[in-house]
C-alpha atoms as a PDB file:
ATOM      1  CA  UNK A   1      43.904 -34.130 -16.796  1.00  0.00           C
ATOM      2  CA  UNK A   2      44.729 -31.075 -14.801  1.00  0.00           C
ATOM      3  CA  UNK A   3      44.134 -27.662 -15.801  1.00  0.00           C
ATOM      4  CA  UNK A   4      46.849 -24.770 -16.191  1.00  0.00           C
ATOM      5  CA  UNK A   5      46.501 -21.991 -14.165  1.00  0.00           C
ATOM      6  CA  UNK A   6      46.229 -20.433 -17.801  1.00  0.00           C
ATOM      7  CA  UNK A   7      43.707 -22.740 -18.922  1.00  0.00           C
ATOM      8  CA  UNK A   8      41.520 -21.484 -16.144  1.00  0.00           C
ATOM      9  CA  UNK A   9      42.050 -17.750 -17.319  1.00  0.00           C
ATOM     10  CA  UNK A  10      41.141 -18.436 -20.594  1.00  0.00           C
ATOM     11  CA  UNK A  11      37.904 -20.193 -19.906  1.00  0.00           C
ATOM     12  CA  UNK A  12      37.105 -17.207 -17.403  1.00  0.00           C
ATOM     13  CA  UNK A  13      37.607 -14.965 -19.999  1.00  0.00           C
ATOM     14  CA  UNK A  14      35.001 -17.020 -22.008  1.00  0.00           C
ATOM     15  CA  UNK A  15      32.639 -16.858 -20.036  1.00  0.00           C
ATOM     16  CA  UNK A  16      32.670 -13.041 -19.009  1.00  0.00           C
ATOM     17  CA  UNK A  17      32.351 -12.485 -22.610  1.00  0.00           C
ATOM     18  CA  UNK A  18      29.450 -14.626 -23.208  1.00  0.00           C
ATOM     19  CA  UNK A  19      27.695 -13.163 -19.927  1.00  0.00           C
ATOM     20  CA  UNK A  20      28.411  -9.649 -21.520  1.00  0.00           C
ATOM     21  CA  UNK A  21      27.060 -10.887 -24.850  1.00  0.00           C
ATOM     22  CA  UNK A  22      23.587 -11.898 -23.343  1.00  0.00           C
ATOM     23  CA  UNK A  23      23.263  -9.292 -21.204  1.00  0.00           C
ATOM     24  CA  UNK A  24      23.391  -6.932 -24.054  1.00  0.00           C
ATOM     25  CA  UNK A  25      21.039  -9.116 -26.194  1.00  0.00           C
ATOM     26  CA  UNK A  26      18.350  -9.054 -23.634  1.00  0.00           C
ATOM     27  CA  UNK A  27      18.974  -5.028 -22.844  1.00  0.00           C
ATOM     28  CA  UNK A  28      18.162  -4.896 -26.804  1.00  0.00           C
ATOM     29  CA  UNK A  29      15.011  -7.090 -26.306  1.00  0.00           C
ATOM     30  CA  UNK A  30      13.767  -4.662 -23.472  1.00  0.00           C
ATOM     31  CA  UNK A  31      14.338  -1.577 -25.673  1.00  0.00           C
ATOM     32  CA  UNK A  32      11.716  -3.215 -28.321  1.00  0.00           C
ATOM     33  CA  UNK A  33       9.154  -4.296 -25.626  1.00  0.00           C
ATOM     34  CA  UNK A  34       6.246  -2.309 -25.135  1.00  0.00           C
ATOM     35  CA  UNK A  35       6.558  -1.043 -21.167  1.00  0.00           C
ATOM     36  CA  UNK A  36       4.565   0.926 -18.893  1.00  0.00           C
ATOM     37  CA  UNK A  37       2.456   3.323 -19.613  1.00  0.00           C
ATOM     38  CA  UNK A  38       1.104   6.200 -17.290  1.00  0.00           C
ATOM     39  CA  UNK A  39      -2.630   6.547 -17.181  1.00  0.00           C
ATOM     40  CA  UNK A  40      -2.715  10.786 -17.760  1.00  0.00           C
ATOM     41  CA  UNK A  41      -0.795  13.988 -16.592  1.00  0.00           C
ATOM     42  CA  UNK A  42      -2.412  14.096 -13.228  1.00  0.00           C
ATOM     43  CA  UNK A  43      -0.431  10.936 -12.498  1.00  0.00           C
ATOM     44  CA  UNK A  44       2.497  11.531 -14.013  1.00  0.00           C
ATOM     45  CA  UNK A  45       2.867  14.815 -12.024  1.00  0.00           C
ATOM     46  CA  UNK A  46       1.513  13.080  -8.599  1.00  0.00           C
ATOM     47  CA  UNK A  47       4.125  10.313  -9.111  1.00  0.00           C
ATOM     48  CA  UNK A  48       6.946  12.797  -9.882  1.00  0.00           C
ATOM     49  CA  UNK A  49       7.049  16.446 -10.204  1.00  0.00           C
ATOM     50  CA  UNK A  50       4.630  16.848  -6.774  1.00  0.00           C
ATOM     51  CA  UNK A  51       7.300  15.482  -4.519  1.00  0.00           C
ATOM     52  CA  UNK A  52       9.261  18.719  -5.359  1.00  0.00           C
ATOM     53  CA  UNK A  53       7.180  21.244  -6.738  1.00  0.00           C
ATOM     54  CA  UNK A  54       3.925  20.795  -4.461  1.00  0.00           C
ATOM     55  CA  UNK A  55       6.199  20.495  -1.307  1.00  0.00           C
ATOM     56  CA  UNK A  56       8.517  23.685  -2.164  1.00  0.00           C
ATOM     57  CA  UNK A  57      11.440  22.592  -2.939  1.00  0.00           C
ATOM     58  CA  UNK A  58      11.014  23.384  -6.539  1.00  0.00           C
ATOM     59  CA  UNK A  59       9.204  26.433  -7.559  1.00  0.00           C
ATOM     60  CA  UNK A  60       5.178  26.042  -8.410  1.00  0.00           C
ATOM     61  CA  UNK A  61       4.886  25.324 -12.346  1.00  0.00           C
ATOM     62  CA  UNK A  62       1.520  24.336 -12.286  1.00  0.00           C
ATOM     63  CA  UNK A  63      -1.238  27.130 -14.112  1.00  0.00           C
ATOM     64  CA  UNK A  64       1.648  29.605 -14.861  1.00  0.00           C
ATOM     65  CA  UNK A  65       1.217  29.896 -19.093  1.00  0.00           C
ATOM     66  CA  UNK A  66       4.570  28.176 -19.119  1.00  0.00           C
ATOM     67  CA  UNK A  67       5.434  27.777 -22.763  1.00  0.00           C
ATOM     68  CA  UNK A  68       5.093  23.903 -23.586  1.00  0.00           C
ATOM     69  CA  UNK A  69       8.601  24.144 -25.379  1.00  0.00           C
ATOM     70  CA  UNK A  70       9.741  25.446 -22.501  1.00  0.00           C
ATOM     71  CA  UNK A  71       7.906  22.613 -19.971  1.00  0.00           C
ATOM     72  CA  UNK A  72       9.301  19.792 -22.409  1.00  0.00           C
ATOM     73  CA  UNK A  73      13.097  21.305 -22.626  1.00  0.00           C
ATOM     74  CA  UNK A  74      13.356  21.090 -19.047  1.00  0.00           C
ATOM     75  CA  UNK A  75      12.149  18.176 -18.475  1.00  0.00           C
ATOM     76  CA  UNK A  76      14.293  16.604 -21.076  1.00  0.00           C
ATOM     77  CA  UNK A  77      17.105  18.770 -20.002  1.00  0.00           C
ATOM     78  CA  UNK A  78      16.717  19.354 -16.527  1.00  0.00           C
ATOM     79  CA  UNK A  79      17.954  22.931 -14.661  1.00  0.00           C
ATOM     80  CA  UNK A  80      19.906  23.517 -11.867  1.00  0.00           C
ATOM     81  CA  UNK A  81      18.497  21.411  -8.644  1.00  0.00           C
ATOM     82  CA  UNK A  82      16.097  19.754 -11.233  1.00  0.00           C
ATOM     83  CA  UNK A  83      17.367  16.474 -12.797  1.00  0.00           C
ATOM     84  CA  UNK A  84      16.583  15.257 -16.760  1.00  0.00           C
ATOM     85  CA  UNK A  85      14.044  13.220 -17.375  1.00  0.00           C
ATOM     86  CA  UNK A  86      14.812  10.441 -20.206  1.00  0.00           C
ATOM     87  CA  UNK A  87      12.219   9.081 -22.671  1.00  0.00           C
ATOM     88  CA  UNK A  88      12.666   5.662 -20.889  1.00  0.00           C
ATOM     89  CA  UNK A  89      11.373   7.757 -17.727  1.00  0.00           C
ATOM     90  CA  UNK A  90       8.893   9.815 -19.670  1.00  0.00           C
ATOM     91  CA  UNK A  91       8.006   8.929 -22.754  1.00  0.00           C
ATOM     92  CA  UNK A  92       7.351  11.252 -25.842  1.00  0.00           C
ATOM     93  CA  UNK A  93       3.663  10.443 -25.194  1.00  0.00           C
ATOM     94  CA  UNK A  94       3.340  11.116 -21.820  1.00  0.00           C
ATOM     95  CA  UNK A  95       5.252  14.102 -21.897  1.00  0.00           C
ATOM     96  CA  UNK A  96       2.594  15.872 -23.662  1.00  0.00           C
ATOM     97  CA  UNK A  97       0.096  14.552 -21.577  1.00  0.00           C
ATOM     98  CA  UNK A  98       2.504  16.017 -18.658  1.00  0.00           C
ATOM     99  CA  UNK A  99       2.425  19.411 -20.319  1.00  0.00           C
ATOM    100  CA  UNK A 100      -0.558  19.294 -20.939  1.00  0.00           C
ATOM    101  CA  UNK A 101      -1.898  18.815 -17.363  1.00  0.00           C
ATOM    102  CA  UNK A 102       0.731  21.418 -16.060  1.00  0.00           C
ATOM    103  CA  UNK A 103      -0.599  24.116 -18.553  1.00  0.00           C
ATOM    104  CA  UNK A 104      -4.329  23.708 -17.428  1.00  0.00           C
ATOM    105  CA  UNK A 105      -5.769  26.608 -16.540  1.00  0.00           C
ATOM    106  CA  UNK A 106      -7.108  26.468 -12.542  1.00  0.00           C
ATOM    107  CA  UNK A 107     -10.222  26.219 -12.071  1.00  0.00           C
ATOM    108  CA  UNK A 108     -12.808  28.027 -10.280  1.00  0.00           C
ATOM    109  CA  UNK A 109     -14.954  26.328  -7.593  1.00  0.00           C
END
């Protein structure tokens, strides 16, 4: 039996759906996975804030009594050169550990 030229749309068709329809079951099963987690500040900020602010090209943040509303907002929110930062990035956790390790006071050797 041969197939119409619209037979083979149609069964396309099918199949792009049901691709799109497990893709988006699995996304869903990755959302409810636990996933990394980052050890403490220190790492978080050696991993990704040092490229920028420890090299100049963003301004220094650490041990400047930023406000840690202010530390988390950007972060979530980015500002200007700076890009956001989702929870699937940095989680709600680690943020405050992030903050927290930005906000420390230097210390004297």
């Amino acid at each position: 039996m041969k197939k119409t030229k619209l037979e083979n749309w149609v069964s396309g068709c099918i199949f792009a759906i049901f691709l799109t329809i497990s893709n988006a079951w699995s996304a869903e099963d990755e959302k409810t996975t636990p996933g990394f987690a980052w050890k403490d500040g220190a790492e978080i900020y050696a991993k990704i804030c040092a490229y920028c602010h420890e090299a100049q090209v963003g301004p220094q943040i650490r041990h400047r009594d930023l406000p840690a509303t202010y530390i988390r907002a950007i972060v979530r929110n980015g500002n200007r050169a700076m890009p956001a930062f989702r929870a699937s990035e940095i989680d709600d956790e680690s943020l405050v550990k992030l903050v927290d390790f930005i906000s420390k006071k230097e210390t004297q050797h």
